[in-house]
Every structure is written in C-alpha cells, then in structure tokens.
N, C-alpha and C. Protein backbone atom coordinates (compact mmCIF):
# COMPACT_ATOMS: atom_id res chain seq x y z
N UNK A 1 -6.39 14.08 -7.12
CA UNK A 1 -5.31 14.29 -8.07
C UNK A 1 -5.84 14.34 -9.50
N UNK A 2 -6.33 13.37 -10.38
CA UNK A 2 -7.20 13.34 -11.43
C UNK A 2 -8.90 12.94 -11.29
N UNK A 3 -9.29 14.03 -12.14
CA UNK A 3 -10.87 13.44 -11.73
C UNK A 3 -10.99 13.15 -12.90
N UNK A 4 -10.72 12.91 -13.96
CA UNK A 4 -11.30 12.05 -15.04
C UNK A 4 -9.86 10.71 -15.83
N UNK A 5 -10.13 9.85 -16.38
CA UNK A 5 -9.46 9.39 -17.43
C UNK A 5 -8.61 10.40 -18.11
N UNK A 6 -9.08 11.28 -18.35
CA UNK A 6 -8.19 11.99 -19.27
C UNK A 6 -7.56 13.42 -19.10
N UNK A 7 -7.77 13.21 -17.25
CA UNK A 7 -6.73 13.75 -16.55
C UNK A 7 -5.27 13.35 -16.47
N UNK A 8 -4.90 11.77 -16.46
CA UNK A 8 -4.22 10.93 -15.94
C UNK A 8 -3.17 11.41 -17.24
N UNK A 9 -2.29 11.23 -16.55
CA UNK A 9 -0.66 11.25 -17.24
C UNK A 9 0.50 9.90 -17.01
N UNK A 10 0.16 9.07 -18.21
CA UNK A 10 1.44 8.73 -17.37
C UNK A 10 3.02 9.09 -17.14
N UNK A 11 3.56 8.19 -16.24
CA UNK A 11 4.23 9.12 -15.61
C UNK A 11 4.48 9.77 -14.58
N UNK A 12 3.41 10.56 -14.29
CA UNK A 12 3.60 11.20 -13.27
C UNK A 12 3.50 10.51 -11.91
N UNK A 13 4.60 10.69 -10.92
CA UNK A 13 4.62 10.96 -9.67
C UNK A 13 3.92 11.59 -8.51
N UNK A 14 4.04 10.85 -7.50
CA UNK A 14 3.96 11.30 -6.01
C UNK A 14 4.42 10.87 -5.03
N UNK A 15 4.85 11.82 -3.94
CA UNK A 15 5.34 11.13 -2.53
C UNK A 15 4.24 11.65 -1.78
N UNK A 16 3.89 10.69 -0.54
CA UNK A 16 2.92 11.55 0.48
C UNK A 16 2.71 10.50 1.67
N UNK A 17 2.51 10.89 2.45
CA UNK A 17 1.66 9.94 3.76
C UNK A 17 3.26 9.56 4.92
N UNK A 18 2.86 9.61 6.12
CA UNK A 18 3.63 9.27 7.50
C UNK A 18 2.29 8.44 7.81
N UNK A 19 2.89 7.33 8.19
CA UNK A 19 2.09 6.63 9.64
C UNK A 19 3.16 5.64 10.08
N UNK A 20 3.22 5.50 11.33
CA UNK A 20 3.77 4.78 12.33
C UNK A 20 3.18 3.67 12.81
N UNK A 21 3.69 2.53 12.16
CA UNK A 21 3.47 1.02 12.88
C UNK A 21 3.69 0.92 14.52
N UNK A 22 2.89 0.67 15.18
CA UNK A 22 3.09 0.28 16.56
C UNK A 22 3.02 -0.93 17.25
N UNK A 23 3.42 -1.37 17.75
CA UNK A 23 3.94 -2.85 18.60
C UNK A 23 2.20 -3.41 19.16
N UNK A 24 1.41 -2.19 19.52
CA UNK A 24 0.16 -2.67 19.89
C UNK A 24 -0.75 -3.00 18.41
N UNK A 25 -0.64 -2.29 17.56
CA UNK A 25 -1.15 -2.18 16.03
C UNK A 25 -1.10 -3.64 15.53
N UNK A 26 0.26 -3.62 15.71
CA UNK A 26 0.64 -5.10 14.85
C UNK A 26 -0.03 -6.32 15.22
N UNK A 27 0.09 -6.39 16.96
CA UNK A 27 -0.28 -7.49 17.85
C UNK A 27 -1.82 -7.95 17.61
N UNK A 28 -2.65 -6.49 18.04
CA UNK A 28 -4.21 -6.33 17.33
C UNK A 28 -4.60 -6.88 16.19
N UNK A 29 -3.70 -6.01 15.54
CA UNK A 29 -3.92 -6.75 13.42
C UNK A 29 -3.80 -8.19 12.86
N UNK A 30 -2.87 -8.69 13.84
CA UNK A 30 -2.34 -9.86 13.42
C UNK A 30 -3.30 -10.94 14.15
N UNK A 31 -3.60 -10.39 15.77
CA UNK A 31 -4.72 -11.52 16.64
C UNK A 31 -5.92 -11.67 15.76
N UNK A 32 -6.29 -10.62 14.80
CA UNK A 32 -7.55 -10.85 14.17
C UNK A 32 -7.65 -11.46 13.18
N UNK A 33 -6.73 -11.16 12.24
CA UNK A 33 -6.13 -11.18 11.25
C UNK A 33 -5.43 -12.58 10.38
N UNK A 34 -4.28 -12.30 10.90
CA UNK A 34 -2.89 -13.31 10.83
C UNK A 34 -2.28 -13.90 11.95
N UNK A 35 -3.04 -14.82 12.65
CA UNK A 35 -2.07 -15.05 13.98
C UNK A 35 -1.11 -16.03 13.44
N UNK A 36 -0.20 -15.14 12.75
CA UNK A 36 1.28 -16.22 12.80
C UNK A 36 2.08 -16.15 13.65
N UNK A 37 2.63 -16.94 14.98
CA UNK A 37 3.44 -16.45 15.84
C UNK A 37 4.57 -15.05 15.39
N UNK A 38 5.26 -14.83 14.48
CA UNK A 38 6.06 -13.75 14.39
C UNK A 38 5.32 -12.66 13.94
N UNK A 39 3.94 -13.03 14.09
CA UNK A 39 3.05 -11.57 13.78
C UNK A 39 2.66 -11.32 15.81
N UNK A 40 2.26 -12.47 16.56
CA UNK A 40 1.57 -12.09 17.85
C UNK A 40 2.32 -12.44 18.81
N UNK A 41 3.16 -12.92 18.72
CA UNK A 41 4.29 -13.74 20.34
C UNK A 41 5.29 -13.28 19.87
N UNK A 42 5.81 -12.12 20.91
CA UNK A 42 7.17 -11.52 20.45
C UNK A 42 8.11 -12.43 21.03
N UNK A 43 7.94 -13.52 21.83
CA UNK A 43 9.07 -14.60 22.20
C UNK A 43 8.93 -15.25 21.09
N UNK A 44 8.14 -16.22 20.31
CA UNK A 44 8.36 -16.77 19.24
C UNK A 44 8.96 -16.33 17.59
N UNK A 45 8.73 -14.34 17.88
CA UNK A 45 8.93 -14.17 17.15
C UNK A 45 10.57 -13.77 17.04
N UNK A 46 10.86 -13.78 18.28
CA UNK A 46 12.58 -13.62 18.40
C UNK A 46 13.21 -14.72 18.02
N UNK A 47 12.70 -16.10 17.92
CA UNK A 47 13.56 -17.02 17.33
C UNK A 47 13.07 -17.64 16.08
N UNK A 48 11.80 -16.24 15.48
CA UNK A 48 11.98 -16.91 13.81
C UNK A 48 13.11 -16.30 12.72
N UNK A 49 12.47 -16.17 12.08
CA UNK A 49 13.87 -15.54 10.75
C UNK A 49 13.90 -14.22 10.94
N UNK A 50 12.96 -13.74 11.28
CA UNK A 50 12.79 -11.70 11.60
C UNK A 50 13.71 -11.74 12.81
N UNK A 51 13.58 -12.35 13.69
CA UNK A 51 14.48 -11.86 14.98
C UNK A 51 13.88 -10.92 16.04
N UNK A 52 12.55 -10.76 15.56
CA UNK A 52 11.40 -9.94 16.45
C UNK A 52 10.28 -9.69 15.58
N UNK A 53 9.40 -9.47 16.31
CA UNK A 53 8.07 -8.91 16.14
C UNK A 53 8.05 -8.02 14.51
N UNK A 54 7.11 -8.43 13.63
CA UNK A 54 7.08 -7.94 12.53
C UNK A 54 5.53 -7.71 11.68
N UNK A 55 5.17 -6.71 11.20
CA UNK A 55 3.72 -6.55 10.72
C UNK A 55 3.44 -7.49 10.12
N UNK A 56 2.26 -8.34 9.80
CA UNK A 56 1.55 -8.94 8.88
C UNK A 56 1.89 -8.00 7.27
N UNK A 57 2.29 -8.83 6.34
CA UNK A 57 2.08 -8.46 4.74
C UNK A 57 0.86 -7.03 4.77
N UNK A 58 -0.13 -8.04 4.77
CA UNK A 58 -1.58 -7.67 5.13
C UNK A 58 -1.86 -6.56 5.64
N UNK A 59 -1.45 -6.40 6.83
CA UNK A 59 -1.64 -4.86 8.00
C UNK A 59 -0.63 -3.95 7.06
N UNK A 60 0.29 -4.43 6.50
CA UNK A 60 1.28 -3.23 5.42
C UNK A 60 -0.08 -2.81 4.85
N UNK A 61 -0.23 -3.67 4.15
CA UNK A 61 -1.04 -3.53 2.88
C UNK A 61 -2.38 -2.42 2.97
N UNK A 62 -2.78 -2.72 4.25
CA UNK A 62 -3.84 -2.06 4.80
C UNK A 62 -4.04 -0.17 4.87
N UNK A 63 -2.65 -0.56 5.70
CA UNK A 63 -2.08 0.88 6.39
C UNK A 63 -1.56 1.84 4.67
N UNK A 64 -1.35 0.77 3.74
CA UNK A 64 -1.12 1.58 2.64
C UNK A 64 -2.07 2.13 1.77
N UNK A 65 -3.04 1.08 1.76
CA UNK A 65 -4.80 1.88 1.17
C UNK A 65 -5.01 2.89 2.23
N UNK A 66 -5.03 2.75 3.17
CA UNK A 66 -5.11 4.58 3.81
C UNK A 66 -4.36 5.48 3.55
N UNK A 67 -2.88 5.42 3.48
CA UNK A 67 -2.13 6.54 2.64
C UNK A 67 -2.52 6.90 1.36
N UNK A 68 -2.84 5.61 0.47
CA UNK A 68 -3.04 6.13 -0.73
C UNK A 68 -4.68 6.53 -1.17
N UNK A 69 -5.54 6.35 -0.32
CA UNK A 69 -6.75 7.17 -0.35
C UNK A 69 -6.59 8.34 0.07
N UNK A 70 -6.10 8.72 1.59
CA UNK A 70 -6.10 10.06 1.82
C UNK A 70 -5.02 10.91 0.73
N UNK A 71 -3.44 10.41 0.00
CA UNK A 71 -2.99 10.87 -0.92
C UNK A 71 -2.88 11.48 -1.64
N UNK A 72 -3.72 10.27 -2.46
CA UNK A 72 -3.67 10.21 -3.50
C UNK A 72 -5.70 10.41 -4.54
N UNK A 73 -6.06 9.10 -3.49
CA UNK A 73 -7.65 8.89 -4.59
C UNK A 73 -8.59 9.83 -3.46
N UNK A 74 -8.65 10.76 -2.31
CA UNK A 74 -9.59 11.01 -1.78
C UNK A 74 -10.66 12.08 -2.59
N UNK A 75 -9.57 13.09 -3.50
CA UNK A 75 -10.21 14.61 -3.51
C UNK A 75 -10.46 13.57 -5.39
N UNK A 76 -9.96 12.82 -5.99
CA UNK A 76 -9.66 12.60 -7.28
C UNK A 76 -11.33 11.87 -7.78
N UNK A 77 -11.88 11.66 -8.90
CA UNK A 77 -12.28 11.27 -9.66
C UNK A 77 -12.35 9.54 -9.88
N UNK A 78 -11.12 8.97 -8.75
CA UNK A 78 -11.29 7.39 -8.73
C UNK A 78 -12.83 6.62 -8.15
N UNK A 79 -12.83 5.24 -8.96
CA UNK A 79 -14.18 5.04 -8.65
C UNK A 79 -13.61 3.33 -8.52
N UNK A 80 -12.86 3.47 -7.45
CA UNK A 80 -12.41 2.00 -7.16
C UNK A 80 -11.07 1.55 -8.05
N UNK A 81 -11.07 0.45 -7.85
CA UNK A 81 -10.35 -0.37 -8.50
C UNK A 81 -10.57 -2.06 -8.49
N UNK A 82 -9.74 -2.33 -9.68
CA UNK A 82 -10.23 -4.07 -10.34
C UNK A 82 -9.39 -5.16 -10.03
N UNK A 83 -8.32 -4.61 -9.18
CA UNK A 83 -7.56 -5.46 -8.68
C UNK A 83 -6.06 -5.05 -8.16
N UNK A 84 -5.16 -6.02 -7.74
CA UNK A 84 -3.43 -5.55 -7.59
C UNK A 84 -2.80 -6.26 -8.18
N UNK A 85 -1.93 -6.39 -8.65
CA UNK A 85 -1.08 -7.04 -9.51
C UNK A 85 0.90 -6.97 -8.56
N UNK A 86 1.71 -7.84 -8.61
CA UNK A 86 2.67 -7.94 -8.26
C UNK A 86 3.06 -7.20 -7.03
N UNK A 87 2.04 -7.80 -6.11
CA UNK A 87 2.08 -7.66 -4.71
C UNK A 87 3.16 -7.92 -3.89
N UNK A 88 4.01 -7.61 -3.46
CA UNK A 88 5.32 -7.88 -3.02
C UNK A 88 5.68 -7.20 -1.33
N UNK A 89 5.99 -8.34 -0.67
CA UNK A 89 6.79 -7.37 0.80
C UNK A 89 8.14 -7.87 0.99
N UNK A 90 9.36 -6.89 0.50
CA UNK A 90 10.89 -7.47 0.36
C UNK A 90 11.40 -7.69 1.70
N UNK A 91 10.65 -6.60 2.59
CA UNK A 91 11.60 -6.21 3.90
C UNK A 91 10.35 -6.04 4.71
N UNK A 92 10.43 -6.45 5.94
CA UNK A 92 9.52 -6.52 7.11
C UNK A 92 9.22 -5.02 7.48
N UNK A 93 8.04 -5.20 8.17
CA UNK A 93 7.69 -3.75 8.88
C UNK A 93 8.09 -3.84 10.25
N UNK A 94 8.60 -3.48 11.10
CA UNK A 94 8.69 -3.68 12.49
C UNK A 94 8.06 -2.29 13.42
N UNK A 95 7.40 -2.84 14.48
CA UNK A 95 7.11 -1.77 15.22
C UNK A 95 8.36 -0.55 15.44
N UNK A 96 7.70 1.11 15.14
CA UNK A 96 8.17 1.74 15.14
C UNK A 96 8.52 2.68 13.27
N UNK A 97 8.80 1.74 13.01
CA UNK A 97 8.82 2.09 11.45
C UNK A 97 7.31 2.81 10.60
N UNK A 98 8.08 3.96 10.00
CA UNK A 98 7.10 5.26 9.56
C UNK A 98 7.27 4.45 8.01
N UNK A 99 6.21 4.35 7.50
CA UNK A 99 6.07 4.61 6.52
C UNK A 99 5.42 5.62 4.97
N UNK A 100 5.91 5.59 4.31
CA UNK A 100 5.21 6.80 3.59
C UNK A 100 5.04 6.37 1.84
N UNK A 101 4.49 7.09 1.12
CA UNK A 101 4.32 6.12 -0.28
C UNK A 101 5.11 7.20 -1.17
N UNK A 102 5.21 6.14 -2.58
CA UNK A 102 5.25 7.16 -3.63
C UNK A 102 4.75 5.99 -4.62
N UNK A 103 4.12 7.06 -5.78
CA UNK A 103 3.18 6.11 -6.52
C UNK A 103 3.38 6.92 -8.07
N UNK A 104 3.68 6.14 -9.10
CA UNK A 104 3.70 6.45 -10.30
C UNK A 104 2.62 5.80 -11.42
N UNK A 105 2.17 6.70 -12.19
CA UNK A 105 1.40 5.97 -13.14
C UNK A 105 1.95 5.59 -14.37
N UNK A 106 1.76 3.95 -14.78
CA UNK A 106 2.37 3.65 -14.99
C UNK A 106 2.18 3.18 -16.75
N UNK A 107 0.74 3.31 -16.82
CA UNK A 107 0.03 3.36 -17.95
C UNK A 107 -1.62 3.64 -18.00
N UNK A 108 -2.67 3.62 -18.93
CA UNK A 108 -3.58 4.14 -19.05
C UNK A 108 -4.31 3.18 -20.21
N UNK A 109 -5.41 2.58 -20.00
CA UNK A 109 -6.11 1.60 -21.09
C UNK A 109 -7.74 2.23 -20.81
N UNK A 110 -8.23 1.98 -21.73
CA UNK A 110 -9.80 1.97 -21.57
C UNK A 110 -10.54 0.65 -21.08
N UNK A 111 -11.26 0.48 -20.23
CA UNK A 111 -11.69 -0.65 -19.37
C UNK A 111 -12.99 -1.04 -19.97
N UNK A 112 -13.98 -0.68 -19.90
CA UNK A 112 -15.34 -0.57 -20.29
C UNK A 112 -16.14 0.80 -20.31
N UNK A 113 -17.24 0.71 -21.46
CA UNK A 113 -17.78 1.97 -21.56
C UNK A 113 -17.91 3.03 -20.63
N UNK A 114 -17.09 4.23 -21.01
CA UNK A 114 -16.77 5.21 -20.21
C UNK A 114 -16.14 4.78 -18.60
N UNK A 115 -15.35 4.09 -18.63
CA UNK A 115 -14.37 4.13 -17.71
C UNK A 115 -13.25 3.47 -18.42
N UNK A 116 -12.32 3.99 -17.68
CA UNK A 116 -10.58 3.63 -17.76
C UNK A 116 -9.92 3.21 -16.31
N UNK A 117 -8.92 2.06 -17.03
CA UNK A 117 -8.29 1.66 -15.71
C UNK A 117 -6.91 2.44 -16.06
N UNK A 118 -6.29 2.34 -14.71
CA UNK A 118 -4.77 3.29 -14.80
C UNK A 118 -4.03 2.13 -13.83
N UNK A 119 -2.93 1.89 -14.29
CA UNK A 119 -2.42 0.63 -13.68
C UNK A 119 -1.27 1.67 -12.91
N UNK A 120 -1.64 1.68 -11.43
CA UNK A 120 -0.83 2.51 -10.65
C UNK A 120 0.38 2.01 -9.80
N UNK A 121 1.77 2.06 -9.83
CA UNK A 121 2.96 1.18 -9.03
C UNK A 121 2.94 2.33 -7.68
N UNK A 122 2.71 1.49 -6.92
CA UNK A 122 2.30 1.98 -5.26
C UNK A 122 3.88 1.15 -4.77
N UNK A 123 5.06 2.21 -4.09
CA UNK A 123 5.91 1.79 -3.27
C UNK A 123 5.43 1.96 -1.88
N UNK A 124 5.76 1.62 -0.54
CA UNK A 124 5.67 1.64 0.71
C UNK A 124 6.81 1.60 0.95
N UNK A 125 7.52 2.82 1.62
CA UNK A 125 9.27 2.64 2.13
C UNK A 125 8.86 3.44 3.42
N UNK A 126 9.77 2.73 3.98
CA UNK A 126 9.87 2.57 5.69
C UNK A 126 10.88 4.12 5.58
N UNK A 127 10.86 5.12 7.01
CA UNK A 127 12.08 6.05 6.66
C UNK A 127 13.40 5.88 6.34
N UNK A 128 13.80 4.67 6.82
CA UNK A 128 15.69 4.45 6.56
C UNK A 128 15.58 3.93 4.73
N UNK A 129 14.58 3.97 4.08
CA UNK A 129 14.19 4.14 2.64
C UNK A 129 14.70 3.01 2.16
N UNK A 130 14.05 1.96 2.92
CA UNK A 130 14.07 0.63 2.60
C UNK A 130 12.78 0.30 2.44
N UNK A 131 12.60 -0.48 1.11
CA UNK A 131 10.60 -0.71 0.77
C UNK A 131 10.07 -1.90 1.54
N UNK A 132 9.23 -1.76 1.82
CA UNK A 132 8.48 -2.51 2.84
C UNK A 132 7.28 -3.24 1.99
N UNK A 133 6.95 -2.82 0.83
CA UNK A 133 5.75 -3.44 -0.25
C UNK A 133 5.51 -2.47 -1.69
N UNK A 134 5.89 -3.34 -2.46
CA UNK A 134 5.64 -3.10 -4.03
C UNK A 134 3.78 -3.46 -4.53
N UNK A 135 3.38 -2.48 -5.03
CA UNK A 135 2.08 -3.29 -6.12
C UNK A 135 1.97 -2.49 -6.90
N UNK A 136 1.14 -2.78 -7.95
CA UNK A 136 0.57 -2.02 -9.02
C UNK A 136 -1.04 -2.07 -8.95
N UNK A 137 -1.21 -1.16 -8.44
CA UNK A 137 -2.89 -1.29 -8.34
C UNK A 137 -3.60 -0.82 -10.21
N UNK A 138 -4.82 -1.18 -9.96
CA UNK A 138 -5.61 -1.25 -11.44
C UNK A 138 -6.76 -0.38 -10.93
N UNK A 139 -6.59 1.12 -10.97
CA UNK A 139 -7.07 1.75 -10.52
C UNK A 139 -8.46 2.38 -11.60
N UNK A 140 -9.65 2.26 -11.13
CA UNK A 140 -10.76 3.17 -12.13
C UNK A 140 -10.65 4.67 -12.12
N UNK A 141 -11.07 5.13 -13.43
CA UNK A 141 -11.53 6.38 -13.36
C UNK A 141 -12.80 7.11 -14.54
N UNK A 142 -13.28 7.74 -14.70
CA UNK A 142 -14.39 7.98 -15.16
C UNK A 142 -14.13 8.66 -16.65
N UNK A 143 -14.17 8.02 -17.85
CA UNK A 143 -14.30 8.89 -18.75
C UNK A 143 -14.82 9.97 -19.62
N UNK A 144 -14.58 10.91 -19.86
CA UNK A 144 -15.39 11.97 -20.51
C UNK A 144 -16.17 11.70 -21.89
C-alpha cells in the first residue's frame, strides 16, 4: 500500500481479508497456547459466561496479523513495527465466524533517523459486523 513515510496519508482507509475461525483452529490454538477451559473443553465452556466454545484474544490477534500482512503491509514499504497500543476484544470469536479487517491511518510522526512510525487503528469484525478486536498498531516505514 505505501512504500515510503511519505507515502502514508492520514486518513486513509481499508477493508480486506475473509478467514474463518474453526472449532478445530481454536481447540489447537488454545491447547498450545491458552488452555483456558472456554478456549479447549467445549463442556466447560458451555457453562462459562460465553455459553460455548470461544477463540483465545490471542488466536484473534494472530489470525489478524495475517490479514493485515497479506492486506495491507505485504507488497508496502513496512519494516515492522514498535508495538500495539489499546488492544481490545469486545465480543468473542466463535467457531465459524469470518472475519475480515478495516484499518485506518490514524497519524504519522518521525521515529528515528530515516524512519517513521504510522500509528495504524486495525478493526477485526466478525460478518454479522460485530468487532471482535480493536488496536492501533505503531507501524514502521522507511523515510526518503
């Protein structure tokens, strides 16, 4: 999308990415991962507060750096990033649920010699377009 610093606009928008959470995905992610019963025992997880089986934060989080690399940073000029800022999951992922991103930039600073960070707000909404995870990533890019 931008290959330099002073490509970047803020402002600007994007929507992009489908992937489908799966009941085996979650179970996997979470045995390695997060074994919190309402991440790996779908009996335990029927009598926590979800009411069933629900992704790890984490496995969101995961599945969303792959949308937003292939996206957004694959073909672009990004050279990492320095952190996330206001990491948030309002609403559970449950097996079956597609999610897809949209990501706005949200401002633009100079970081250190010849690079710039771009502080990027990354949504994750499930299709019934309920968000599943808020952040603002602190994204690098290369200055001219």
């Amino acid at each position: 999308m931008f290959a330099t610093y002073e490509d970047v606009t803020v402002g600007a928008t994007a929507s992009f990415g489908e992937y489908e959470m799966t009941r085996e995905e979650i179970l996997t992610f979470a045995q390695q991962y997060d074994p919190q019963p309402f991440h790996t025992d779908e009996a335990a997880a029927e009598q926590s507060m979800f009411g069933g089986l629900v992704a790890s934060g984490w496995h969101t989080a995961a599945v969303t750096m792959r949308l937003v690399v292939a996206g957004l940073l694959e073909d672009s000029g990004s050279m990492g990033a320095v952190g996330v800022d206001e990491l948030r999951w309002p609403n559970p992922v449950r097996p079956g649920d597609v999610l897809s991103i949209e990501a706005e930039i949200v401002d633009k600073e100079p970081w250190r010699e010849g690079v710039g960070v771009v502080p990027t707000r990354i949504v994750t909404t499930k299709a019934d377009g309920e968000v599943a995870q808020t952040y603002v990533g602190r994204v690098l890019y290369p200055m001219e």
